[in-house]
Protein backbone atom coordinates (compact mmCIF):
# COMPACT_ATOMS: atom_id res chain seq x y z
CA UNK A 1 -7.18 3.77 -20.52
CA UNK A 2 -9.18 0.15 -19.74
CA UNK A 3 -10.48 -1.29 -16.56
CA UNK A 4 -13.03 -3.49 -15.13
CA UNK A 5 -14.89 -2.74 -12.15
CA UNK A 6 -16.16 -6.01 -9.98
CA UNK A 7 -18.00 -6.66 -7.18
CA UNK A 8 -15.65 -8.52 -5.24
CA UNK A 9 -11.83 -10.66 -6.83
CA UNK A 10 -9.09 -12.13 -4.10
CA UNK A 11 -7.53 -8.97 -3.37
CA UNK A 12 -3.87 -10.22 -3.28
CA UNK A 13 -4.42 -12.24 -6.20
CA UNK A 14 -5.88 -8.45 -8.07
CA UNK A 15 -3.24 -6.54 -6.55
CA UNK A 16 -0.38 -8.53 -7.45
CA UNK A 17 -1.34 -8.58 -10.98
CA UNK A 18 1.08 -6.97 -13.39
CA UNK A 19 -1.73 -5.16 -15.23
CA UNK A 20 -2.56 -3.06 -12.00
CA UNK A 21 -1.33 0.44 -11.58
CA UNK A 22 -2.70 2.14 -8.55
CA UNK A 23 -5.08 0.74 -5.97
CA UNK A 24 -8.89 2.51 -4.53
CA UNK A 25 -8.92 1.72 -0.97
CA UNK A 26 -10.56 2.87 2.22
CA UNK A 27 -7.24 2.43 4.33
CA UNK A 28 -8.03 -0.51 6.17
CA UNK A 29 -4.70 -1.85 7.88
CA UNK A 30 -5.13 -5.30 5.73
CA UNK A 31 -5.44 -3.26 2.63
CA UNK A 32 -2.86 -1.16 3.03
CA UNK A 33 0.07 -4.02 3.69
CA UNK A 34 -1.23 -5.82 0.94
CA UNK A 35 -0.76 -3.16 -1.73
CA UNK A 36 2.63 -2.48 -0.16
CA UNK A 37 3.47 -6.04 -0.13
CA UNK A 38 2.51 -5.99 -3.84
CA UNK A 39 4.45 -2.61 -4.75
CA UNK A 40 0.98 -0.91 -5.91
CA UNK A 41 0.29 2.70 -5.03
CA UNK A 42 -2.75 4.28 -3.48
CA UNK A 43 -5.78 6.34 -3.74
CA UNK A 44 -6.70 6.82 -0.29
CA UNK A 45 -10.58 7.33 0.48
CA UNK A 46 -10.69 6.46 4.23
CA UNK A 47 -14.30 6.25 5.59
CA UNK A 48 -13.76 6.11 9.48
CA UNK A 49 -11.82 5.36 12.21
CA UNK A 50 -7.78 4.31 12.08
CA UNK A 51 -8.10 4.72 8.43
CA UNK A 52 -7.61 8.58 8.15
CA UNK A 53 -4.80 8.03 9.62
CA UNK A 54 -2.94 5.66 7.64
CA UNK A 55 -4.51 7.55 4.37
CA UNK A 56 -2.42 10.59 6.15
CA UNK A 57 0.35 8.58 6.85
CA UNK A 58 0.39 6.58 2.95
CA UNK A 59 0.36 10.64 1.24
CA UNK A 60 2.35 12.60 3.79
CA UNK A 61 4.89 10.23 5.28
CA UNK A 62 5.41 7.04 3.56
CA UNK A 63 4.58 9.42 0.11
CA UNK A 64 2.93 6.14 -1.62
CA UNK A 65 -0.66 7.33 -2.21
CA UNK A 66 -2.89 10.12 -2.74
CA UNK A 67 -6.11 11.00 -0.92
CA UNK A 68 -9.15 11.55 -2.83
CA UNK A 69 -9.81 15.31 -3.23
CA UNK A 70 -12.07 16.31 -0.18
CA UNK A 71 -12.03 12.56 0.64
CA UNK A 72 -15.34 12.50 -1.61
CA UNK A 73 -15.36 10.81 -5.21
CA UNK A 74 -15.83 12.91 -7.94
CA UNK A 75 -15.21 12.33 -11.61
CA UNK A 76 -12.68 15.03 -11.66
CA UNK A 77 -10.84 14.39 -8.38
CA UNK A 78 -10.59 10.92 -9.55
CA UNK A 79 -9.49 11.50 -12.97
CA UNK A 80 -6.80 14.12 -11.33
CA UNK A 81 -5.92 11.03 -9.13
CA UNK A 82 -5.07 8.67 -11.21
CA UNK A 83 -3.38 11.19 -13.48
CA UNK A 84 -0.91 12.16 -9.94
CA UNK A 85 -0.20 8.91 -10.11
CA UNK A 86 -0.21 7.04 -13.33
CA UNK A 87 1.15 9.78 -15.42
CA UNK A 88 2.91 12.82 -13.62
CA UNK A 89 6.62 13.12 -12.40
CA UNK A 90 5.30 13.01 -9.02
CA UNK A 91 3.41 10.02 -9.58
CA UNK A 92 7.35 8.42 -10.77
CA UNK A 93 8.01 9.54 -6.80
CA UNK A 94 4.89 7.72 -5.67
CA UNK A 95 5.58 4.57 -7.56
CA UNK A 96 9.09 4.30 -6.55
CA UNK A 97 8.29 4.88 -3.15
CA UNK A 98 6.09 2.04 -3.10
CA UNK A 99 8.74 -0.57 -4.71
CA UNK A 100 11.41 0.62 -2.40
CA UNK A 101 8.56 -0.02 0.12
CA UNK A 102 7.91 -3.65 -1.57
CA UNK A 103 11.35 -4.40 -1.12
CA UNK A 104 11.95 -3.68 2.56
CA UNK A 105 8.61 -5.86 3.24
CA UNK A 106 9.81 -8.60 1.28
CA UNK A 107 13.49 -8.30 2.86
CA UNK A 108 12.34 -8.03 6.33
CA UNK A 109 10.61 -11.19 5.93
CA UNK A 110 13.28 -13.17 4.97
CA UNK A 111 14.78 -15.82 7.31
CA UNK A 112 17.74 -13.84 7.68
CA UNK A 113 15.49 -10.42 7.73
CA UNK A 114 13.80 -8.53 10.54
CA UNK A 115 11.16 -9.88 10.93
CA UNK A 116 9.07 -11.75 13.92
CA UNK A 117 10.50 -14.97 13.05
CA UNK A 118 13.88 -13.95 13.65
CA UNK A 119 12.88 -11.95 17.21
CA UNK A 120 11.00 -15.16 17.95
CA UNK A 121 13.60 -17.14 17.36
CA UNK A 122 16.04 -15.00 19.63
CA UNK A 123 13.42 -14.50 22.48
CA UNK A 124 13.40 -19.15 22.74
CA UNK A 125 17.14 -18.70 22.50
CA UNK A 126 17.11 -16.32 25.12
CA UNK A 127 14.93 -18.34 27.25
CA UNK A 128 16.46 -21.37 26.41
CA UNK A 129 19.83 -20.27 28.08
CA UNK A 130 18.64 -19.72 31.01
């Protein structure tokens, strides 16, 4: 297995890269819809805040992630991480999870999806006939 750690890269541009498999995060909100929006599953380490409970919500609901072992970094809970995830059976669950996730995001933002544009656009309708 390669990577490359950096300091800091456009995080949609990284994320949407092909050569990506699974995405570290803390479980910020931004974070989170961008590696949906890009199909890319998680390793959850949330820090404070909102972000335990999307990390709970990304493992135990949407099933597109995996927190870190005892929400600390260790070599070993990593390694089993990315293992989950890139590797195991489970980790085929995870990743399809995420596309069918992908999908929906980029469906619901169609024109013809349902997304704010759309309810925007019946709300000045609705207003508009009045």
């Amino acid at each position: 297995m390669r990577g490359k750690v950096l300091a800091w890269v456009p995080q949609t541009q990284l994320l949407g890269h092909d050569s990506v498999g699974v995405f570290v995060t803390h479980c910020g909100s931004n974070s989170v819809t961008e590696s949906i929006s890009s199909g890319v599953p998680m390793i959850c380490r949330p820090f404070y805040g909102d972000q335990m409970v999307g990390a709970r919500v990304i493992e135990d609901v949407w099933k597109i992630g995996v927190t870190i072992e005892g929400r600390v970094f260790t070599k070993n809970g990593f390694i089993r991480s990315l293992n989950l995830i890139l590797v195991q059976e489970d980790g085929k669950k995870i990743r399809d999870n995420v596309l069918k996730m992908k999908k929906t995001v980029e469906d619901a933002s169609r024109p013809e999806g349902l997304s704010s544009a759309s309810n925007f656009k019946t709300l000045v309708e609705l207003i508009s006939s009045s």
